[in-house]
C-alpha atoms as a PDB file:
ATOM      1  CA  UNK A   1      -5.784 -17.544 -10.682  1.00  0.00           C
ATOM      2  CA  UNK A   2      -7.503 -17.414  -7.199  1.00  0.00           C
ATOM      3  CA  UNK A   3      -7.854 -13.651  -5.521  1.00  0.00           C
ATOM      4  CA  UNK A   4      -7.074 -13.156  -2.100  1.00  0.00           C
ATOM      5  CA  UNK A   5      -8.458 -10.358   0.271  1.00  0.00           C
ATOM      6  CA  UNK A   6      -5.240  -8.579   2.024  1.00  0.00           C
ATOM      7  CA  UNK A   7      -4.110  -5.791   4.028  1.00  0.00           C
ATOM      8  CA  UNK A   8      -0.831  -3.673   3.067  1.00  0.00           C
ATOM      9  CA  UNK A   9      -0.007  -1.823   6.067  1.00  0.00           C
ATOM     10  CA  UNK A  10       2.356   1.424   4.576  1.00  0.00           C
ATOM     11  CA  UNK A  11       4.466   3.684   6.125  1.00  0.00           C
ATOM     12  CA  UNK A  12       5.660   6.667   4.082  1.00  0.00           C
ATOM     13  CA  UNK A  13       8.295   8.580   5.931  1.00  0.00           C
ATOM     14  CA  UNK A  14       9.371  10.772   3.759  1.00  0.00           C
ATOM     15  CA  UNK A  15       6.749  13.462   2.152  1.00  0.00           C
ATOM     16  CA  UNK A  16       8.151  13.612  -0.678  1.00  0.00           C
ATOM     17  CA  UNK A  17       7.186  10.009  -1.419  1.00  0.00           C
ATOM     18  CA  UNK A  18       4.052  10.649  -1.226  1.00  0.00           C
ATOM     19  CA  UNK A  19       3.238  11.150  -4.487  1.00  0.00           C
ATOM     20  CA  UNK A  20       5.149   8.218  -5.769  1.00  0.00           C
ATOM     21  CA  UNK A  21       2.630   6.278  -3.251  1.00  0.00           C
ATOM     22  CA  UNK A  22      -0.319   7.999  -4.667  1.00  0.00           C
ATOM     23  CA  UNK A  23       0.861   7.017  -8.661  1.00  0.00           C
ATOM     24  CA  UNK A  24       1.288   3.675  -7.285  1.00  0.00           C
ATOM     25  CA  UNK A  25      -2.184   2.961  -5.616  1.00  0.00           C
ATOM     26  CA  UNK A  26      -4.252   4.941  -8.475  1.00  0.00           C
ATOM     27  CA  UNK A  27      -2.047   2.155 -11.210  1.00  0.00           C
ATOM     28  CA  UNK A  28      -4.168  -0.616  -8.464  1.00  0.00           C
ATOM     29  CA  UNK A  29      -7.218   0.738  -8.043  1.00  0.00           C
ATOM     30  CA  UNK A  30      -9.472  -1.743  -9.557  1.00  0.00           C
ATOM     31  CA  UNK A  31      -8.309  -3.962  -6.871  1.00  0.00           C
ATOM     32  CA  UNK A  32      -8.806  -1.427  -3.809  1.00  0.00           C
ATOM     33  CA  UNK A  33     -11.593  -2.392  -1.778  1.00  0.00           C
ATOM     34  CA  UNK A  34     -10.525   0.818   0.669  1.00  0.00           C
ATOM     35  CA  UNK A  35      -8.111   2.799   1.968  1.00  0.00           C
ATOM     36  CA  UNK A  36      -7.907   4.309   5.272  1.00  0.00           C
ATOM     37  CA  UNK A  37      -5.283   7.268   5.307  1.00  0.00           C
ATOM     38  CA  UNK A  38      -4.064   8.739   8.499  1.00  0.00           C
ATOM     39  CA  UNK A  39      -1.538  12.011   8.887  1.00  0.00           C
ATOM     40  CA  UNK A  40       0.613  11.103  12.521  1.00  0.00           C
ATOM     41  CA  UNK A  41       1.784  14.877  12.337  1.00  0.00           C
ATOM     42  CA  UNK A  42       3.651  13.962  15.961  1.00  0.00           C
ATOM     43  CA  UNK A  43       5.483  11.367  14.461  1.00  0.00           C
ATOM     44  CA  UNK A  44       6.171  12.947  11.203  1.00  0.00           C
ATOM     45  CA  UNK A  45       4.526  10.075   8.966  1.00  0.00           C
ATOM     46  CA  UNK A  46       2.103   8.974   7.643  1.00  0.00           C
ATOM     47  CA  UNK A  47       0.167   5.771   7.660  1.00  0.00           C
ATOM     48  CA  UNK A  48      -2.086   4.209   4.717  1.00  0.00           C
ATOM     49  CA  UNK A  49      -3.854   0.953   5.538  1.00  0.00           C
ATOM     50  CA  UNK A  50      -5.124  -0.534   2.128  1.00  0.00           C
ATOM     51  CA  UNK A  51      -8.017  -3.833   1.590  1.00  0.00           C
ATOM     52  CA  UNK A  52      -6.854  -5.577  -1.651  1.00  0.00           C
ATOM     53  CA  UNK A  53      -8.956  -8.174  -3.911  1.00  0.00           C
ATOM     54  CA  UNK A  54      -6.799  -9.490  -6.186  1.00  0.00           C
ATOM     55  CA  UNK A  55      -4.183 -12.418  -7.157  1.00  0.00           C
ATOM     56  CA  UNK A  56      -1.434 -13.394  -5.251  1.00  0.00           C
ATOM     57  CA  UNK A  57       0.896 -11.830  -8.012  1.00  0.00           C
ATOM     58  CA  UNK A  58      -1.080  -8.655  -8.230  1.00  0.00           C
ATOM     59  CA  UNK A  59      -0.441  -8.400  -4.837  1.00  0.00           C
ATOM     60  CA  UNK A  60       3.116  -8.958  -4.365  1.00  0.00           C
ATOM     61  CA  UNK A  61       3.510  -6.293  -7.735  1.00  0.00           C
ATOM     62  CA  UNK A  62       2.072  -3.687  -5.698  1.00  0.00           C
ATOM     63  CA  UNK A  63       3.801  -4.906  -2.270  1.00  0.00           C
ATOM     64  CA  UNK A  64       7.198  -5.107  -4.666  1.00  0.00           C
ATOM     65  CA  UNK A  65       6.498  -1.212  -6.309  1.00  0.00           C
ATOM     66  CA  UNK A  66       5.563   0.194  -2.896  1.00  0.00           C
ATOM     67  CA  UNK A  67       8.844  -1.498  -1.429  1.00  0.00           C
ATOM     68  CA  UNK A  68      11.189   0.234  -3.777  1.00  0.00           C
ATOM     69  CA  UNK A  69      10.034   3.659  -2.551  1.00  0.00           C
ATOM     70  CA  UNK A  70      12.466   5.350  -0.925  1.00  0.00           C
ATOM     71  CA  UNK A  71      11.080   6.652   2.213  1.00  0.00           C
ATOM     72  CA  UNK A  72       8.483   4.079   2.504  1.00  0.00           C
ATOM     73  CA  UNK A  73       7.671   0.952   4.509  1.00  0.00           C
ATOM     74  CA  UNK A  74       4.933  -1.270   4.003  1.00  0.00           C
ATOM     75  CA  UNK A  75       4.022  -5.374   4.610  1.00  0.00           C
ATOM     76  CA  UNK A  76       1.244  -7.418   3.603  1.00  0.00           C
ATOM     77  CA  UNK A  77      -1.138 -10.139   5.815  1.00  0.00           C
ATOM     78  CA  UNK A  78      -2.922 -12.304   3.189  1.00  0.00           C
ATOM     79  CA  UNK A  79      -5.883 -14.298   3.734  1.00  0.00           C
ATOM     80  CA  UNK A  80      -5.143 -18.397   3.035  1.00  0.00           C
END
């Protein structure tokens, strides 16, 4: 199956998800290129910006997981 690079864009708005995010992104990590974290204490969230190399369905698993959080936004942009 061909790997794609994306970009999940996440928004956790409730703390306490946090470490349900965390559990979720460690059970990807072979397929994390990086992660850029960033605390928006004014805002009260917190936003994750993460580089995926993986499959299509690897990356709609993890899009799906992080989706079902409650507390938590996030979308994908996929290369073609």
């Amino acid at each position: 199956m061909e790997e794609k690079i994306a970009v999940i864009a996440i928004i956790v708005k409730e703390e306490a998800a946090s470490e349900k995010v965390n559990s979720i992104l460690h059970e990807y990590r072979d397929y994390i290129v990086g992660r850029l974290g960033i605390p928006y204490r004014k805002k009260g969230v917190n936003v994750i910006s993460v580089v995926i190399d993986a499959s299509q369905e690897v990356i709609n698993g993890l899009s799906g997981k992080l989706g079902m959080t409650d507390g938590v936004t996030s979308k994908v942009l996929t290369t073609k």
